[in-house]
C-alpha atoms as a PDB file:
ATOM      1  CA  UNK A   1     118.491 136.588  99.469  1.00  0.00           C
ATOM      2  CA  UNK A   2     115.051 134.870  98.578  1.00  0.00           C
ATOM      3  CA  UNK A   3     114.497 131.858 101.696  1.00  0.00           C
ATOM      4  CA  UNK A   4     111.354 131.014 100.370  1.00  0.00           C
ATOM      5  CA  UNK A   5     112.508 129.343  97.173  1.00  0.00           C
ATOM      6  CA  UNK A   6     112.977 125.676  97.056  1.00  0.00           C
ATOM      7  CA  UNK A   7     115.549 124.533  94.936  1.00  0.00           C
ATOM      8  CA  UNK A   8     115.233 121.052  95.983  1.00  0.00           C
ATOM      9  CA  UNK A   9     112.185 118.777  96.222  1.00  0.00           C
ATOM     10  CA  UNK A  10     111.873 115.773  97.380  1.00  0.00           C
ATOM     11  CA  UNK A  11     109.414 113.607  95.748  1.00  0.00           C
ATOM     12  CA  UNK A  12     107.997 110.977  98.039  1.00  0.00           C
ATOM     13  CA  UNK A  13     107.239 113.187 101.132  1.00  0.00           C
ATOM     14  CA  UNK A  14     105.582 115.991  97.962  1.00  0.00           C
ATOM     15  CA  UNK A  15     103.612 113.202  97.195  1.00  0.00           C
ATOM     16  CA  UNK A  16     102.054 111.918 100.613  1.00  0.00           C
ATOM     17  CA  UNK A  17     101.295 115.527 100.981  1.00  0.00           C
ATOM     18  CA  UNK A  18      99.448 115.894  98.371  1.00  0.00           C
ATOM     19  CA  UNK A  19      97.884 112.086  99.076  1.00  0.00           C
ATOM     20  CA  UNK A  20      96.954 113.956 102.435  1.00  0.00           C
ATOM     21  CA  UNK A  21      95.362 116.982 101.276  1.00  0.00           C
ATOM     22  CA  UNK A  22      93.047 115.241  98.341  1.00  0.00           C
ATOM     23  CA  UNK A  23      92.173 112.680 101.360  1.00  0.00           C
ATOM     24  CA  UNK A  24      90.824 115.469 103.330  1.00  0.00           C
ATOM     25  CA  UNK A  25      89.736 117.195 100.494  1.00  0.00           C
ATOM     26  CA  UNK A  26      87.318 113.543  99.618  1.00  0.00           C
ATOM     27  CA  UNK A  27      86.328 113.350 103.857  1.00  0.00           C
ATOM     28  CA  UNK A  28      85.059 116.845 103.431  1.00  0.00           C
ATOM     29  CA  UNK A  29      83.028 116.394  99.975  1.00  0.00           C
ATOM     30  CA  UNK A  30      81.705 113.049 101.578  1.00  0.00           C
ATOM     31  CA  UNK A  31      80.060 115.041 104.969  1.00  0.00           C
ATOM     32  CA  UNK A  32      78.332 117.766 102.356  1.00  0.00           C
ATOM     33  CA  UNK A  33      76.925 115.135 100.699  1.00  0.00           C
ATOM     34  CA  UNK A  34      75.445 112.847 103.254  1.00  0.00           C
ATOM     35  CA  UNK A  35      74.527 116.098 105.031  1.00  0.00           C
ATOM     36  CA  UNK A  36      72.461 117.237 101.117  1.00  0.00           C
ATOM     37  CA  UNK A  37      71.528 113.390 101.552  1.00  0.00           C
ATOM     38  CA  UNK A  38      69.610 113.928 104.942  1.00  0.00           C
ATOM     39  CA  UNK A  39      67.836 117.290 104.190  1.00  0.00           C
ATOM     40  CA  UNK A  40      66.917 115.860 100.730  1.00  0.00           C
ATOM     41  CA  UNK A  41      65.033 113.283 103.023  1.00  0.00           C
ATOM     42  CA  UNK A  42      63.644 115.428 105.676  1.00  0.00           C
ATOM     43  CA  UNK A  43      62.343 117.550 102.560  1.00  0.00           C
ATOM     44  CA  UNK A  44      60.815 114.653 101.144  1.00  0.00           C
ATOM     45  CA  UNK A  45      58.764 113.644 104.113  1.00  0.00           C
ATOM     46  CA  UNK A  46      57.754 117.311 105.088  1.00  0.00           C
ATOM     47  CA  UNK A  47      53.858 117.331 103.854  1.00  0.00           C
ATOM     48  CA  UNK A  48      53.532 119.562 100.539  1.00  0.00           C
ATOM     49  CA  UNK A  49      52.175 122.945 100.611  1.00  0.00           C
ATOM     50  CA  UNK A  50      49.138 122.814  98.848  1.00  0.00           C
ATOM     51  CA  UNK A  51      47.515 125.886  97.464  1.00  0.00           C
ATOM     52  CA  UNK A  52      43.641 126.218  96.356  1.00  0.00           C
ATOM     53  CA  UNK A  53      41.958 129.150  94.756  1.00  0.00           C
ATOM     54  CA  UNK A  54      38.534 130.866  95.958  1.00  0.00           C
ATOM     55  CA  UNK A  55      35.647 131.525  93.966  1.00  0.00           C
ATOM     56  CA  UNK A  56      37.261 135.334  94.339  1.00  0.00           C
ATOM     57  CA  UNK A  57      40.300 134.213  92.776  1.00  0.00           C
ATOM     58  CA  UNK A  58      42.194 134.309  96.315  1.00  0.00           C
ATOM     59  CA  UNK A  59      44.711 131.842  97.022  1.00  0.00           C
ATOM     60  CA  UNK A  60      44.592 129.634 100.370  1.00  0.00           C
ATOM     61  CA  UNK A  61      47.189 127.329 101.762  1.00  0.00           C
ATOM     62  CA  UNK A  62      45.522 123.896 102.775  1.00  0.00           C
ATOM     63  CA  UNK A  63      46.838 122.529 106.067  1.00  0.00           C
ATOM     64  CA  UNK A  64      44.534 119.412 105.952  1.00  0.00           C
ATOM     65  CA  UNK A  65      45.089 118.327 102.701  1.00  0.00           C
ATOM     66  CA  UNK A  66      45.491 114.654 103.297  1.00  0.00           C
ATOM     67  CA  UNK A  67      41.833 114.954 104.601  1.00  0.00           C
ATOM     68  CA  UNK A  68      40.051 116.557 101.610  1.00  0.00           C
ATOM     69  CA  UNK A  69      41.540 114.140  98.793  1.00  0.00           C
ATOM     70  CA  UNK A  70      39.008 111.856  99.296  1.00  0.00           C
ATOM     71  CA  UNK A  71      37.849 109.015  97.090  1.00  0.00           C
ATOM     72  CA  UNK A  72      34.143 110.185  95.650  1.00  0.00           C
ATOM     73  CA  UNK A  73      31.571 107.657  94.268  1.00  0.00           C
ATOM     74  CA  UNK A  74      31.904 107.773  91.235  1.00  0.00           C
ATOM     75  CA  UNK A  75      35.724 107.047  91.040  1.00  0.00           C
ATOM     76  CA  UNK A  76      34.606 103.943  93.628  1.00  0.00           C
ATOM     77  CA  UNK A  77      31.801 103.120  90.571  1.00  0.00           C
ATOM     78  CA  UNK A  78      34.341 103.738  88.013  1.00  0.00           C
ATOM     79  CA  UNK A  79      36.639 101.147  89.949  1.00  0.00           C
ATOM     80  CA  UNK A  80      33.948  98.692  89.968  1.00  0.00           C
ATOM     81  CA  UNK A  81      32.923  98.479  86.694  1.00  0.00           C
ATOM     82  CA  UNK A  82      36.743  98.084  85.554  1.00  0.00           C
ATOM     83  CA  UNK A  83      37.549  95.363  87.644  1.00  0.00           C
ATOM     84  CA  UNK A  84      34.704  93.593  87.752  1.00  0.00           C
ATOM     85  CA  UNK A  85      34.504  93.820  83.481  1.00  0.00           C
ATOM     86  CA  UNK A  86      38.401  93.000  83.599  1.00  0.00           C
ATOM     87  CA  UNK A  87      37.998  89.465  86.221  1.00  0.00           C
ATOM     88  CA  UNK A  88      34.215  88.311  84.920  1.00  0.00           C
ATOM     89  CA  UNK A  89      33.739  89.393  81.892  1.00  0.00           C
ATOM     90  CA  UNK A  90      35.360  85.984  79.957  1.00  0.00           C
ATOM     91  CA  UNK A  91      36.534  86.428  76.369  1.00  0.00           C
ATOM     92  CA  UNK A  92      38.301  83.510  74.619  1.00  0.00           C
ATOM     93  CA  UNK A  93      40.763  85.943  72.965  1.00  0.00           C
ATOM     94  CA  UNK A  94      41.640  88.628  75.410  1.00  0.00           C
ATOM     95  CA  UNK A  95      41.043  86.615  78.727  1.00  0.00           C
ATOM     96  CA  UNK A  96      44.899  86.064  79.751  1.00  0.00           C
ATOM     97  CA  UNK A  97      45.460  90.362  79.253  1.00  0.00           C
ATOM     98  CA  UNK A  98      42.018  91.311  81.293  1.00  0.00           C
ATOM     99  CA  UNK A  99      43.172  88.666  83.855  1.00  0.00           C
ATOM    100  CA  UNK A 100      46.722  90.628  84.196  1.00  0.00           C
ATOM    101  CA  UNK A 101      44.635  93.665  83.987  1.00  0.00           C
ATOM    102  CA  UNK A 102      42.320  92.644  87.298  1.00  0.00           C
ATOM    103  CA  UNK A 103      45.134  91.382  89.095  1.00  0.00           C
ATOM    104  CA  UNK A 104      46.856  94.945  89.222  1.00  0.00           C
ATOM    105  CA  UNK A 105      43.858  96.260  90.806  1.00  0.00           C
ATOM    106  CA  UNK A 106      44.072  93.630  93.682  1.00  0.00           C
ATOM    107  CA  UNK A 107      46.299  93.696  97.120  1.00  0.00           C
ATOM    108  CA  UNK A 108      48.921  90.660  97.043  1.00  0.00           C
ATOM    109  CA  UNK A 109      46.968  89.174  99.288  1.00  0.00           C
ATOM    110  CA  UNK A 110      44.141  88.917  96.978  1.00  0.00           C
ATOM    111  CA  UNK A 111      46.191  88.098  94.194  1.00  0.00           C
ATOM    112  CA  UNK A 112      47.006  84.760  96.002  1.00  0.00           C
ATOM    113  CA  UNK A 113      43.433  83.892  96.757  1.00  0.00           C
ATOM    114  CA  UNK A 114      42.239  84.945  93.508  1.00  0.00           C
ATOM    115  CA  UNK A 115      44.881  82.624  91.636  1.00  0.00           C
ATOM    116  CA  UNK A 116      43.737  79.873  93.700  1.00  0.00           C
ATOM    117  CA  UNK A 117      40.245  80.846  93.218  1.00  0.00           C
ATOM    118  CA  UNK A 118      40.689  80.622  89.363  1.00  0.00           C
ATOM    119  CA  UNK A 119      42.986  77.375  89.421  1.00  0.00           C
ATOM    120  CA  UNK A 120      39.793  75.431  91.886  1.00  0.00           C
ATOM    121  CA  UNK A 121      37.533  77.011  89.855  1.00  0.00           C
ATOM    122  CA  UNK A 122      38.948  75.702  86.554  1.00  0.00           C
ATOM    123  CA  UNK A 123      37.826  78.866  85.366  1.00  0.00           C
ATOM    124  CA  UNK A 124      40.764  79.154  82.307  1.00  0.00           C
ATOM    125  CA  UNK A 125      40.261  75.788  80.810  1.00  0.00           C
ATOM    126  CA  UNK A 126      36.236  76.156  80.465  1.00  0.00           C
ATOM    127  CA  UNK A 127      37.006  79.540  79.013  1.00  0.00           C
ATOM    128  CA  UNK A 128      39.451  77.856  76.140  1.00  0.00           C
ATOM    129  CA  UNK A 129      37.412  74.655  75.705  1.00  0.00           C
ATOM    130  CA  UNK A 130      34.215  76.719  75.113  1.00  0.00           C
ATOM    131  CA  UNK A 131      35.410  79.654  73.394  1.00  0.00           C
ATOM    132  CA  UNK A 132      33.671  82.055  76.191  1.00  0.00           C
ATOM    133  CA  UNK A 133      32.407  85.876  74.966  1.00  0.00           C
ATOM    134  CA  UNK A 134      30.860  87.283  78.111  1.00  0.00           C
ATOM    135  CA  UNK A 135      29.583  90.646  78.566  1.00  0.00           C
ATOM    136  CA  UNK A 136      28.841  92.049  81.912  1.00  0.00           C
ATOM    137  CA  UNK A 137      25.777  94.455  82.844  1.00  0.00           C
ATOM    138  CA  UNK A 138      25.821  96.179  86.232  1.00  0.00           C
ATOM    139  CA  UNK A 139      22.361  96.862  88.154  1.00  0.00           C
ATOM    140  CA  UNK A 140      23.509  98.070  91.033  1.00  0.00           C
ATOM    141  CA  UNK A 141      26.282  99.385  92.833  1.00  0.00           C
ATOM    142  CA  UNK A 142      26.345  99.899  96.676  1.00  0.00           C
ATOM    143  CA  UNK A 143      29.195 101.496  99.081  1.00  0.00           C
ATOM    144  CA  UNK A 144      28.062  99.782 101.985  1.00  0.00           C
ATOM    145  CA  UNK A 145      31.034 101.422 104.478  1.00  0.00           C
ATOM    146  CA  UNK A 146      33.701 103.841 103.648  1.00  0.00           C
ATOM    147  CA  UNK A 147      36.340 104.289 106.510  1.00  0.00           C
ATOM    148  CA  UNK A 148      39.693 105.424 106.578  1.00  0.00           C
ATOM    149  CA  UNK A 149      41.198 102.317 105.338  1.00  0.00           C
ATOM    150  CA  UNK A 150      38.936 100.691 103.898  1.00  0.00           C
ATOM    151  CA  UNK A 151      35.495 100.441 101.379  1.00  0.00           C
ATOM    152  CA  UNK A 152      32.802  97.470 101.554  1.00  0.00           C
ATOM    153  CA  UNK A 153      30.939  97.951  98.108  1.00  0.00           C
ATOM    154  CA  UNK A 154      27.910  95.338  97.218  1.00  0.00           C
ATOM    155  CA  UNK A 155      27.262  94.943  93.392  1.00  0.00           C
ATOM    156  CA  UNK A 156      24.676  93.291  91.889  1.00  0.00           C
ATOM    157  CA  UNK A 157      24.221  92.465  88.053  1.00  0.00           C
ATOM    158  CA  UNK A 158      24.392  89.563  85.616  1.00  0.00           C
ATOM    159  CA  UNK A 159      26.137  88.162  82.753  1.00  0.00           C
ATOM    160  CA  UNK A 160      25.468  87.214  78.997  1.00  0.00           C
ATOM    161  CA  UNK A 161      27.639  84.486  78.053  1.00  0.00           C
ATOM    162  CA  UNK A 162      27.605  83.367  74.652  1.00  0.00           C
ATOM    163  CA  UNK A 163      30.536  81.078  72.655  1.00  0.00           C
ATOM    164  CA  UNK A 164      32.708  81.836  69.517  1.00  0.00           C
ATOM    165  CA  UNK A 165      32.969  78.239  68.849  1.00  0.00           C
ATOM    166  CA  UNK A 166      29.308  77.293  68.751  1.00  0.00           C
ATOM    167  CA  UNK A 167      27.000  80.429  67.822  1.00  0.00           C
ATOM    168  CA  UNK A 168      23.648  78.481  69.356  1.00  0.00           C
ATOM    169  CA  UNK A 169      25.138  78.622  72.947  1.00  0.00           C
ATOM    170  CA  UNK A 170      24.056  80.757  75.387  1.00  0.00           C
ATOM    171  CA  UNK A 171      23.258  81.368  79.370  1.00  0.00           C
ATOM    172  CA  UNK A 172      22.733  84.172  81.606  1.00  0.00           C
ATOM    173  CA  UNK A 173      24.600  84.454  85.085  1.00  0.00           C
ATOM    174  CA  UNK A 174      22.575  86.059  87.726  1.00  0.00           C
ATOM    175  CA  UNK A 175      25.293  87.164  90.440  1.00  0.00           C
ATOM    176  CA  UNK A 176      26.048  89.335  93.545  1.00  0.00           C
ATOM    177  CA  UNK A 177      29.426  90.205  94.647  1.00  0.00           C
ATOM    178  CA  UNK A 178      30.917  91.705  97.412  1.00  0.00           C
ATOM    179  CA  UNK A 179      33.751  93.441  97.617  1.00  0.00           C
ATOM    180  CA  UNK A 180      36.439  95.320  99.837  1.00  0.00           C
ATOM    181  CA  UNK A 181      38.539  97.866  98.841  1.00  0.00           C
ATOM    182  CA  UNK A 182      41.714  98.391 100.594  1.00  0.00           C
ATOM    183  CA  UNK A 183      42.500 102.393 100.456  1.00  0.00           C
ATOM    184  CA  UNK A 184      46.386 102.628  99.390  1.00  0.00           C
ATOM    185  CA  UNK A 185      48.632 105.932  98.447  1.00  0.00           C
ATOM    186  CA  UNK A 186      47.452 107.495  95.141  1.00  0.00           C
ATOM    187  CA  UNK A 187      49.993 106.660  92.441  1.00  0.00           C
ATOM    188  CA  UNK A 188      50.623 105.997  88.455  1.00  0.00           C
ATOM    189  CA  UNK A 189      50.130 102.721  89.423  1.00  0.00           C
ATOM    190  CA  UNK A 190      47.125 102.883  91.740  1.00  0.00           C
ATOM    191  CA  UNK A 191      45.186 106.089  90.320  1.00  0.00           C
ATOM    192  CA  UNK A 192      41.935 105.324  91.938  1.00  0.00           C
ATOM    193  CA  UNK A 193      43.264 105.060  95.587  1.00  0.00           C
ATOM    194  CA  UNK A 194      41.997 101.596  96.387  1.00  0.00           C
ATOM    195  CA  UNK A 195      42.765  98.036  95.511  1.00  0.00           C
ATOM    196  CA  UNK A 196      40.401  95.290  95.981  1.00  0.00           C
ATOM    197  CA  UNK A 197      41.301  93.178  98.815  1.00  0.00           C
ATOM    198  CA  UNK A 198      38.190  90.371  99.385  1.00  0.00           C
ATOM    199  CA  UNK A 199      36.319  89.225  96.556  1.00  0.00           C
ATOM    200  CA  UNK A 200      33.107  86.965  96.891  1.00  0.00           C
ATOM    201  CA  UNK A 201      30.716  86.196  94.152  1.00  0.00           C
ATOM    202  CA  UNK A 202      27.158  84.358  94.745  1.00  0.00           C
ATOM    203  CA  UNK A 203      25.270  82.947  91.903  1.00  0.00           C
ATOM    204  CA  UNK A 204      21.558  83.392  91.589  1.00  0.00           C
ATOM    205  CA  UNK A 205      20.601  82.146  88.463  1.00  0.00           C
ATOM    206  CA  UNK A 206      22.984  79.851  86.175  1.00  0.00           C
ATOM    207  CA  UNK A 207      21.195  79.056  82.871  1.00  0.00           C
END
């Protein structure tokens, strides 16, 4: 005679079984995923193994690596002549982009003093009223301190300002400008490593 056959079920207490064994079923599933959740993390903050080649064709694991990306002078230049050709150089139809453009490149920080800057400085309605087409030549560009967090660069150069609205204007802007760079992580959105954090301009010659 078979004894482990069940000819009779009874439904409720089946189903609070069952109820019981997907519950633990759902507590187990939850710790392997918070545990994947934690290593994922750990992973993500464990430094990356990078791996450079000799001039032999030998590979070597770089321990330092943080170190040795360092921001070179000409990617400082590069970052120079962009922002400073994006936040100076005044053109009646593209001014409101290259201002959008400069303020990317700036801390938040700056971004607040420059928008004040620009408001006191009634720099958007002379650009609108007098049809503004600047272009901006660089002389000189100086990295007066590079530290770990920071870049001090002195430029000097001046501007050609002309108008679209009346073809007879036109003035020259003799200026120096100094600037500090704030170093920040290197991302899509920040590909040069810095992002300008103080901003002063002097004029030498107006006219």
């Amino acid at each position: 005679m078979n004894t482990t056959s069940r000819k009779y079920y009874e439904v409720w207490g089946d189903t609070l079984n069952m109820l019981n064994f997907l519950k633990t079923i759902i507590i187990i599933l939850l710790f392997i995923i918070t545990g994947l959740v934690l290593l994922l993390r750990q992973s993500n903050n464990k430094p990356p193994l990078v791996i450079t080649v000799d001039k032999l064709g030998q590979p070597q694991a770089v321990k330092n690596w943080e170190s040795q990306v360092s921001i070179t002078v000409p990617e400082l230049s590069n970052f120079t002549q962009t922002f400073i050709d994006q936040f100076t150089a005044y053109d009646y139809y593209t001014y409101m982009e290259n201002f959008k453009k400069a303020f990317k490149l700036m801390t938040p920080d700056c971004q607040k003093k420059m928008d004040t800057y620009l408001a006191a400085n009634t720099v958007v309605d002379q650009i609108t009223q007098s049809q503004y087409k600047t272009k901006v030549v660089l002389s000189k560009i100086d990295i007066v301190k590079d530290s770990k967090y920071v870049v001090s660069v002195k430029v000097k150069g001046y501007r050609e300002v002309t108008s679209y609205l009346n073809p007879s204007f036109s003035k020259d802007i003799v200026f120096e400008t100094d600037l500090v760079y704030k170093k920040v992580p290197r991302t899509l959105e920040t590909p040069w490593g810095v992002l300008v954090d103080y901003y002063n301009e002097t004029i030498f010659k107006d006219k």
